[in-house]
N, C-alpha and C. Protein backbone atom coordinates (compact mmCIF):
# COMPACT_ATOMS: atom_id res chain seq x y z
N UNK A 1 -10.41 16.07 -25.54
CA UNK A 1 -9.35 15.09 -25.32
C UNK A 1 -9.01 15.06 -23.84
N UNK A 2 -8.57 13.77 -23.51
CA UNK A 2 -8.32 13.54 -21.65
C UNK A 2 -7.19 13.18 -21.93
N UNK A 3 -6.25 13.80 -21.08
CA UNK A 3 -4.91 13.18 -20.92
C UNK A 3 -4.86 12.42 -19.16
N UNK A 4 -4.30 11.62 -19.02
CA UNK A 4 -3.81 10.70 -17.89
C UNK A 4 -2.42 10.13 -17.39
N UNK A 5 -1.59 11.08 -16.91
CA UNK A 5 -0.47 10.66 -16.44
C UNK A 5 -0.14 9.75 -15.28
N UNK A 6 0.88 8.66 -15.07
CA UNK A 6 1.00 8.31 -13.76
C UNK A 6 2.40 7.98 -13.70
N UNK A 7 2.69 7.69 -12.73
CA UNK A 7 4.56 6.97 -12.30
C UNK A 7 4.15 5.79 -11.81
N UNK A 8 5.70 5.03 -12.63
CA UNK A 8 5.78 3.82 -12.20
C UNK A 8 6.93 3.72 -11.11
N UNK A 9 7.17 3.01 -9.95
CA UNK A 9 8.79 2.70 -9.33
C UNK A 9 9.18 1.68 -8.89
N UNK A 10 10.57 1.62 -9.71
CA UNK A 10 11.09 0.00 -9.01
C UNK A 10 12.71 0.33 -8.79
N UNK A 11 12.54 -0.57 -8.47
CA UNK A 11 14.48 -0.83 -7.70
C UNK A 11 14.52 -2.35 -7.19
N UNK A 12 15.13 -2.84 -8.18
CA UNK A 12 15.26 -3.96 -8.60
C UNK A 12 16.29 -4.81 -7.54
N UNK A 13 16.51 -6.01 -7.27
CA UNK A 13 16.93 -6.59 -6.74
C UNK A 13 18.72 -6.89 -7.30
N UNK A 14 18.53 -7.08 -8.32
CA UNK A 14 19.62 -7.26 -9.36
C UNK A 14 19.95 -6.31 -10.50
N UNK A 15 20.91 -6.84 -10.73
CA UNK A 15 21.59 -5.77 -11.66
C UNK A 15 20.48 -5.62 -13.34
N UNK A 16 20.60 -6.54 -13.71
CA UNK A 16 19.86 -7.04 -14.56
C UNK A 16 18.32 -7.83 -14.54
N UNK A 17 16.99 -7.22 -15.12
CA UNK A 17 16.03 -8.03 -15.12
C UNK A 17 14.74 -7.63 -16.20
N UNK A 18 14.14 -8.24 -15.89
CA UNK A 18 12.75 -8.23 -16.39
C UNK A 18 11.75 -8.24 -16.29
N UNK A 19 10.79 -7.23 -15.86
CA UNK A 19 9.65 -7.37 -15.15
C UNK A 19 8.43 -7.12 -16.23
N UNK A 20 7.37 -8.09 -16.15
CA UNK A 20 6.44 -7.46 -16.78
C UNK A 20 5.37 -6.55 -15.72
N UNK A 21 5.16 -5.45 -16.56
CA UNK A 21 4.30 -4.15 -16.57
C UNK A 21 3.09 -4.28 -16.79
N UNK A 22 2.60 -4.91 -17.62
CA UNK A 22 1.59 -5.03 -18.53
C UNK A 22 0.01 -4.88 -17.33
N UNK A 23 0.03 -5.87 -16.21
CA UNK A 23 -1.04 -5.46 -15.15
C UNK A 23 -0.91 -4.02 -14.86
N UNK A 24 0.02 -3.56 -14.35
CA UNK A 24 0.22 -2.08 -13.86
C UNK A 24 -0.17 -0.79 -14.68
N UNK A 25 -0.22 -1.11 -16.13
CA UNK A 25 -0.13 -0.11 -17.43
C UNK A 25 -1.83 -0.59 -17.54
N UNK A 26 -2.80 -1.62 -17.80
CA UNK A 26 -3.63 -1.75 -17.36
C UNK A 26 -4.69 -1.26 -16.82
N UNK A 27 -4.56 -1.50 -15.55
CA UNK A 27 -4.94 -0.67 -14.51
C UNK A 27 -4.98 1.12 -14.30
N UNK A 28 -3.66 1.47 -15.21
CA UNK A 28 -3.80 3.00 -15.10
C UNK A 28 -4.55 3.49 -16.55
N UNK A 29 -4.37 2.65 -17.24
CA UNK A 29 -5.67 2.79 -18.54
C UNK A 29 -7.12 2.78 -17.53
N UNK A 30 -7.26 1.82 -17.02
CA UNK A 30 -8.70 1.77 -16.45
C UNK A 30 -9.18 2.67 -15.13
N UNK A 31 -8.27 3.56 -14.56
CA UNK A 31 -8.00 4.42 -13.95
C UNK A 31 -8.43 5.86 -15.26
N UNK A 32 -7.72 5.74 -16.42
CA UNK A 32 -7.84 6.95 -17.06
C UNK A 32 -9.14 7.33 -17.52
N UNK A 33 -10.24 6.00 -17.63
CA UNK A 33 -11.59 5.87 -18.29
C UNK A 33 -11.36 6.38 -19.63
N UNK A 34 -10.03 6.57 -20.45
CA UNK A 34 -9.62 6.58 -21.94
C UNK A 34 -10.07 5.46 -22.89
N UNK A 35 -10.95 6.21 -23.73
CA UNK A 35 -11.89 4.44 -24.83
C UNK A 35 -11.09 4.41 -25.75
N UNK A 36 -10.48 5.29 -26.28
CA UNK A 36 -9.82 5.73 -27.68
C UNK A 36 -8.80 6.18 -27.80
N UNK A 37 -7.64 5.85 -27.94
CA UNK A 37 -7.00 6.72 -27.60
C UNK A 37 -5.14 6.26 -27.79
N UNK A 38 -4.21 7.04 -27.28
CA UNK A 38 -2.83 5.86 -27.17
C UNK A 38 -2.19 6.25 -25.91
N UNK A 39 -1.47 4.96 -25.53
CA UNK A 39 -0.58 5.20 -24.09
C UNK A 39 0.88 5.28 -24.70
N UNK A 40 1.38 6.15 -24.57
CA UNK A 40 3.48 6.14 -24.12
C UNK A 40 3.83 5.49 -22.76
N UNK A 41 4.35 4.25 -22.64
CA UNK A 41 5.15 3.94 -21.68
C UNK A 41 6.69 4.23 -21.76
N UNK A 42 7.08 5.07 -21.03
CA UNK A 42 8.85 5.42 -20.94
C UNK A 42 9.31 4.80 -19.59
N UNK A 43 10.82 4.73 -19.54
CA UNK A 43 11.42 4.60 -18.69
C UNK A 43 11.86 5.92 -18.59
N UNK A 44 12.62 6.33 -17.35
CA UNK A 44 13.04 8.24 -16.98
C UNK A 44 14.15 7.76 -16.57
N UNK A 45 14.94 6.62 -17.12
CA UNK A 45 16.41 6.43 -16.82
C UNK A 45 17.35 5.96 -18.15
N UNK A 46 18.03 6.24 -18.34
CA UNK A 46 19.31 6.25 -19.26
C UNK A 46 19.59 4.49 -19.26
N UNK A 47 19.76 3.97 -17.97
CA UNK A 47 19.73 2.56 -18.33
C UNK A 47 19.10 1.42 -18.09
N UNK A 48 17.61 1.39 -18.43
CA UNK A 48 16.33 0.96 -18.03
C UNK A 48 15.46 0.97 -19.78
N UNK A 49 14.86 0.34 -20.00
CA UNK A 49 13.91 0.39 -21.55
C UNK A 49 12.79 -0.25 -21.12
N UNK A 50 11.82 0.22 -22.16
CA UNK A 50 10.59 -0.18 -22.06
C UNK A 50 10.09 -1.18 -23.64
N UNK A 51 10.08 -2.32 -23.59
CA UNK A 51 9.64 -3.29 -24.70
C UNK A 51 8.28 -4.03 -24.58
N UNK A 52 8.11 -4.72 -25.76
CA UNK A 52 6.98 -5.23 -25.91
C UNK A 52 7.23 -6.32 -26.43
N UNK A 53 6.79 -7.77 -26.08
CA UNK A 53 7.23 -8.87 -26.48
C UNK A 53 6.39 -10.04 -25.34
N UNK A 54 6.83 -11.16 -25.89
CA UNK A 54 6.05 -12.70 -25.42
C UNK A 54 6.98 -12.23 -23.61
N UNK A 55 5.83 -13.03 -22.81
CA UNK A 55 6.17 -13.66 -21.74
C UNK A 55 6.46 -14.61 -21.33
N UNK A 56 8.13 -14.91 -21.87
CA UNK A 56 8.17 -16.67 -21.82
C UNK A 56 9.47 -16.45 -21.07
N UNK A 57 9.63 -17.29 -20.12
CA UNK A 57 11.10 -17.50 -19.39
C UNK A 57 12.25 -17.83 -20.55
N UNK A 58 11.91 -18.64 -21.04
CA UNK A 58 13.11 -19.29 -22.02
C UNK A 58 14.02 -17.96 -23.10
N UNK A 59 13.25 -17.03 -23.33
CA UNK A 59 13.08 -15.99 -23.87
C UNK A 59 13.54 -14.73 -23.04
N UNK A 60 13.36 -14.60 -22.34
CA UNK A 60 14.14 -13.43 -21.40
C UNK A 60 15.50 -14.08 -20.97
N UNK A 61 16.03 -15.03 -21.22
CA UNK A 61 16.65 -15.94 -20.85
C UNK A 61 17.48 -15.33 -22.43
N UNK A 62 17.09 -16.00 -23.49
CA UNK A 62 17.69 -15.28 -24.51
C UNK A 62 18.18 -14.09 -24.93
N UNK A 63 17.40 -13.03 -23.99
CA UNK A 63 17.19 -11.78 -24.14
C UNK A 63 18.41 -11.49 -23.21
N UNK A 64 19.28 -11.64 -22.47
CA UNK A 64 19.53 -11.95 -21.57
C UNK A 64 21.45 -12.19 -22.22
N UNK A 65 21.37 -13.40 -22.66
CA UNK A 65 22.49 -14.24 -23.10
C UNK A 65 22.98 -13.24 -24.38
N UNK A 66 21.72 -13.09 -25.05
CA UNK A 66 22.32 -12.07 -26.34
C UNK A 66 22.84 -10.42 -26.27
N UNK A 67 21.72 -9.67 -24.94
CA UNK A 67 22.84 -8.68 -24.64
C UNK A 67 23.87 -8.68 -23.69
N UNK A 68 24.50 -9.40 -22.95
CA UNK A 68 25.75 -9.67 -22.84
C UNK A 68 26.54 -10.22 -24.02
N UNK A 69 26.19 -10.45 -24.81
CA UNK A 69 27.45 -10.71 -26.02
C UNK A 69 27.46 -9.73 -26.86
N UNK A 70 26.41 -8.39 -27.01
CA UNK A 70 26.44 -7.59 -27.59
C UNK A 70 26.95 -6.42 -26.93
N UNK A 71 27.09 -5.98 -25.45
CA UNK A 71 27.70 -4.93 -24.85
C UNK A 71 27.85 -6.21 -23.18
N UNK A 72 28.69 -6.64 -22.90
CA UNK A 72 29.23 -7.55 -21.44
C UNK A 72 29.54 -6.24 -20.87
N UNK A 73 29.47 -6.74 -19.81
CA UNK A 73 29.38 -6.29 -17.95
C UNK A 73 30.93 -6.16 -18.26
N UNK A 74 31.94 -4.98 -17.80
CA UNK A 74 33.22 -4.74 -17.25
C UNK A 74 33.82 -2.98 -17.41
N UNK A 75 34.28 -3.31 -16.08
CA UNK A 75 34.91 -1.68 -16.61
C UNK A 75 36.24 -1.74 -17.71
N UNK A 76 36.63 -2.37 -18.02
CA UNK A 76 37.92 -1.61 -18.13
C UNK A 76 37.64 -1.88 -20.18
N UNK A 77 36.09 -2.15 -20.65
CA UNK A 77 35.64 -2.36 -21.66
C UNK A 77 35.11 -1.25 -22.62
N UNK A 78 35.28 0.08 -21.87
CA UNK A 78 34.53 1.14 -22.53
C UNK A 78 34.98 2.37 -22.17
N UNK A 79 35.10 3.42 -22.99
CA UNK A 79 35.78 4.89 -22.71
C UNK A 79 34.57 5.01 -21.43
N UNK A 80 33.31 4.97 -21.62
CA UNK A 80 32.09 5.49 -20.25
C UNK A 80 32.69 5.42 -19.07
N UNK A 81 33.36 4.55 -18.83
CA UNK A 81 33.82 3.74 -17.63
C UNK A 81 35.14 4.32 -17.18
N UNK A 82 35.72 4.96 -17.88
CA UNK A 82 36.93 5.82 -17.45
C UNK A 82 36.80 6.51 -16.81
N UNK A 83 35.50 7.07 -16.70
CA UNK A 83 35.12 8.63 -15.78
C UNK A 83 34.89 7.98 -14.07
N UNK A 84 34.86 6.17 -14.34
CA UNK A 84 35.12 6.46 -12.51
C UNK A 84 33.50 5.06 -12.86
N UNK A 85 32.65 5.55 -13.54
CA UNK A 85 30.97 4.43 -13.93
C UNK A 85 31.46 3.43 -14.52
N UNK A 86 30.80 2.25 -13.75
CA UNK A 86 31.09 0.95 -14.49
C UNK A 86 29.76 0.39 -15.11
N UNK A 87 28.81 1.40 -15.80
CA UNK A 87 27.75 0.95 -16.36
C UNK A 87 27.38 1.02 -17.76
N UNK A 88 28.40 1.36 -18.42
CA UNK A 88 28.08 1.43 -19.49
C UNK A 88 27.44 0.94 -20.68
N UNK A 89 28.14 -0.42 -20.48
CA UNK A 89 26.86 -1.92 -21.21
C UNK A 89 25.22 -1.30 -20.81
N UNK A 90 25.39 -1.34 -19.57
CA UNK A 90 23.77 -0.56 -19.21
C UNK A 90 23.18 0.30 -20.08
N UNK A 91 23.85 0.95 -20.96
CA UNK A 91 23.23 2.26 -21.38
C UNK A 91 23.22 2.16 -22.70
N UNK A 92 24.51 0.74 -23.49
CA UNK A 92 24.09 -0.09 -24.70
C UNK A 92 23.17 -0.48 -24.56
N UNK A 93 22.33 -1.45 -23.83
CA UNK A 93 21.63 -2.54 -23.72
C UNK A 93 20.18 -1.78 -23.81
N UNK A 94 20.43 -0.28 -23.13
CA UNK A 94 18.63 0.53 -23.00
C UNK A 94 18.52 0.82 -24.63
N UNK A 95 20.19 1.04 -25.18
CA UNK A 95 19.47 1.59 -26.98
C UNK A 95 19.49 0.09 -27.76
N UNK A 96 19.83 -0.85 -27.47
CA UNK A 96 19.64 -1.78 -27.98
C UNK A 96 17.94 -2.27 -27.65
N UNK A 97 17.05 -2.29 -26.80
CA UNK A 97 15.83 -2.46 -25.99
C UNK A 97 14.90 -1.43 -26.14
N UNK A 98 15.58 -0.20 -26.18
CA UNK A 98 14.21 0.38 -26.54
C UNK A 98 14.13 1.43 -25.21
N UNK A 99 13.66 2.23 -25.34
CA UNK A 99 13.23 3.60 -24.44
C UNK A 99 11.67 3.83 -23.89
N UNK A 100 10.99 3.46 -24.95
CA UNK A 100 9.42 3.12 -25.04
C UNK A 100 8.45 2.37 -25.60
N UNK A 101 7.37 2.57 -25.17
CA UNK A 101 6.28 1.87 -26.17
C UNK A 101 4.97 2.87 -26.16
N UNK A 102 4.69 2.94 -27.03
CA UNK A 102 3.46 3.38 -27.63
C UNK A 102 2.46 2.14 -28.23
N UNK A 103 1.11 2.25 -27.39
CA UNK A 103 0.20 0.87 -27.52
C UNK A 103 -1.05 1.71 -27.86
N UNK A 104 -1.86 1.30 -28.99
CA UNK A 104 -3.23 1.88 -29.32
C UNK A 104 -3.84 1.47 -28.32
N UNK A 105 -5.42 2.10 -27.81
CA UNK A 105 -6.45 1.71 -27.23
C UNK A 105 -7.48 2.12 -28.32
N UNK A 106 -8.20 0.80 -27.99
CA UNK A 106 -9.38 0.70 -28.74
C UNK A 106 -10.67 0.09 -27.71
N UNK A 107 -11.60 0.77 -27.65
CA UNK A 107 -12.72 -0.07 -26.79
C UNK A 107 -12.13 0.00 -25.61
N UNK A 108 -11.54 1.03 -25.34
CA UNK A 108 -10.74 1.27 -23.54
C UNK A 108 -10.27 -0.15 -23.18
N UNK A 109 -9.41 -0.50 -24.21
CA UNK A 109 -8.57 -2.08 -24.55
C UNK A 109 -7.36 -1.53 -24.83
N UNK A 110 -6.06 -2.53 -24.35
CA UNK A 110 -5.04 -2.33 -25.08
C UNK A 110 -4.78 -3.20 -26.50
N UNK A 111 -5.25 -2.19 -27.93
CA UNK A 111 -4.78 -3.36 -28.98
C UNK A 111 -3.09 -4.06 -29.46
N UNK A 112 -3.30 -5.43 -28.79
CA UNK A 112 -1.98 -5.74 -28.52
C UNK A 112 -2.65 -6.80 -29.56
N UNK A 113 -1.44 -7.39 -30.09
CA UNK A 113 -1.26 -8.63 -30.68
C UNK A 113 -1.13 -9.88 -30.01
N UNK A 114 -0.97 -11.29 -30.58
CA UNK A 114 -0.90 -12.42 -30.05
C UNK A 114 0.15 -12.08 -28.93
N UNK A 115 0.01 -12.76 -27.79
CA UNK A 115 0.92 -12.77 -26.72
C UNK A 115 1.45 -11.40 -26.42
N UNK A 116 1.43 -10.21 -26.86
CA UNK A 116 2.32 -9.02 -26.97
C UNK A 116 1.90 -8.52 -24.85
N UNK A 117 3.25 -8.05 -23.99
CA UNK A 117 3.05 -8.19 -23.09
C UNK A 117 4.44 -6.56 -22.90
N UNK A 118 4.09 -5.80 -22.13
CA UNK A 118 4.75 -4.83 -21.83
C UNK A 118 5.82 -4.76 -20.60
N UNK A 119 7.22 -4.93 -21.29
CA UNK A 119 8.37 -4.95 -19.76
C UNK A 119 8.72 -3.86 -19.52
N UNK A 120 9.64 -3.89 -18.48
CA UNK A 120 10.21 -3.03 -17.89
C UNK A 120 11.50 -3.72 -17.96
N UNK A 121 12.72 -3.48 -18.62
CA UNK A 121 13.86 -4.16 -18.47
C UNK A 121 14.75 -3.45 -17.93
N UNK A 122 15.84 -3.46 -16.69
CA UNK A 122 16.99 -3.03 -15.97
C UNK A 122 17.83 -3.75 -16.38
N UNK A 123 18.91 -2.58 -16.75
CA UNK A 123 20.00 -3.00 -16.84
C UNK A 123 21.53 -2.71 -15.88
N UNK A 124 20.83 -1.77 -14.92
CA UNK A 124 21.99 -1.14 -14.30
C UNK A 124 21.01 -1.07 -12.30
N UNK A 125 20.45 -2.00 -11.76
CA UNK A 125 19.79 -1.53 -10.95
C UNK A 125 20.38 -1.96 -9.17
N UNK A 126 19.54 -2.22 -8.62
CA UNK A 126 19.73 -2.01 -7.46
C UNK A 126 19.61 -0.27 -7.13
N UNK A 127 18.72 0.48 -8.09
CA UNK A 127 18.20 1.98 -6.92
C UNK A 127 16.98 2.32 -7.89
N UNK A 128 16.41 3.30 -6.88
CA UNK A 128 15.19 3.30 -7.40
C UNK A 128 15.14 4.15 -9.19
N UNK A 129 14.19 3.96 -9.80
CA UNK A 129 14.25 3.85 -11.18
C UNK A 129 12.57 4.38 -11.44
N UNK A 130 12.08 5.16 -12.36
CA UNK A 130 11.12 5.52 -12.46
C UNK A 130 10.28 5.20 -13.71
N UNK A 131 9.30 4.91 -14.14
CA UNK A 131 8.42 5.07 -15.39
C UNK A 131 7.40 5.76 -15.68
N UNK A 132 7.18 6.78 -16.37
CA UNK A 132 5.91 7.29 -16.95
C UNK A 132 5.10 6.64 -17.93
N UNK A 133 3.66 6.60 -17.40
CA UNK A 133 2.81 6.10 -18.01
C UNK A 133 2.10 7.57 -18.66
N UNK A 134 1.56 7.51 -20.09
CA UNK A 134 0.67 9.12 -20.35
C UNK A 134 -0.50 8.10 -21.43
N UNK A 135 -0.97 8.51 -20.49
CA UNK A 135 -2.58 8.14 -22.03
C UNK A 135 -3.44 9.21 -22.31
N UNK A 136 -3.64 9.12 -23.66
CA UNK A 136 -3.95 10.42 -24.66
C UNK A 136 -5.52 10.29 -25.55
N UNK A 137 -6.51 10.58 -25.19
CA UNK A 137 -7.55 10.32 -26.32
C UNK A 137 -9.08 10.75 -25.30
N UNK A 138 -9.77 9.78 -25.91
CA UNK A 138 -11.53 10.20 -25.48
C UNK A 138 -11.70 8.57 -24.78
């Protein structure tokens, strides 16, 4: 068995976004020379997630509109925020999104489904922010 670790880093422009990964995760598969095998993509931050889903503007756009109505941006909205942090929605929004993904490889391929595309979503940014990539197999 070959294992293949790497880091990802961003620091985002905005508070909130969406980047797709999917070239970058890629590339460190084809870096790993792994035929068989599975990748864990994590985020290494509390308010940052890692998902899997279509690449459509209209749609991150949704993604977007619906977690602000499920945890909104404010301090004076959450016990978290008492301690002095006004990020707390941030740290709804990573368990609402997800922490990781786990993607089969097959044929040193990622087996993804129709459209299926790997983000990186921030919810709390403007500093740098990290991701581990690990791929596992032959």
């Amino acid at each position: 068995m070959k294992v293949y670790t790497q880091e990802l880093y961003f620091n985002t422009k905005n508070r909130q976004e969406f980047i797709n990964i999917t070239d970058q995760v890629e590339q460190a598969l084809a870096r790993s020379e792994i035929r068989e095998g599975l990748c864990l993509v994590n985020t290494m931050h509390i308010t940052a997630s890692i998902f899997i889903n279509d690449d459509e503007s209209g749609l991150h756009k949704d993604f977007s509109a619906w977690l602000e109505k499920l945890a909104p941006y404010g301090k004076e909205k959450y016990q978290h925020n008492l301690s002095g942090e006004d990020n707390a929605d941030a740290h709804l929004k990573r368990t609402i999104m997800g922490r990781e993904a786990v993607i089969a490889i097959t044929d040193g391929k990622f087996h993804f489904g129709p459209w299926e595309q790997i983000f990186y979503g921030e919810f709390d940014g403007q500093r740098k922010k990290r991701v581990l990539i690990k791929i596992i197999g032959e």
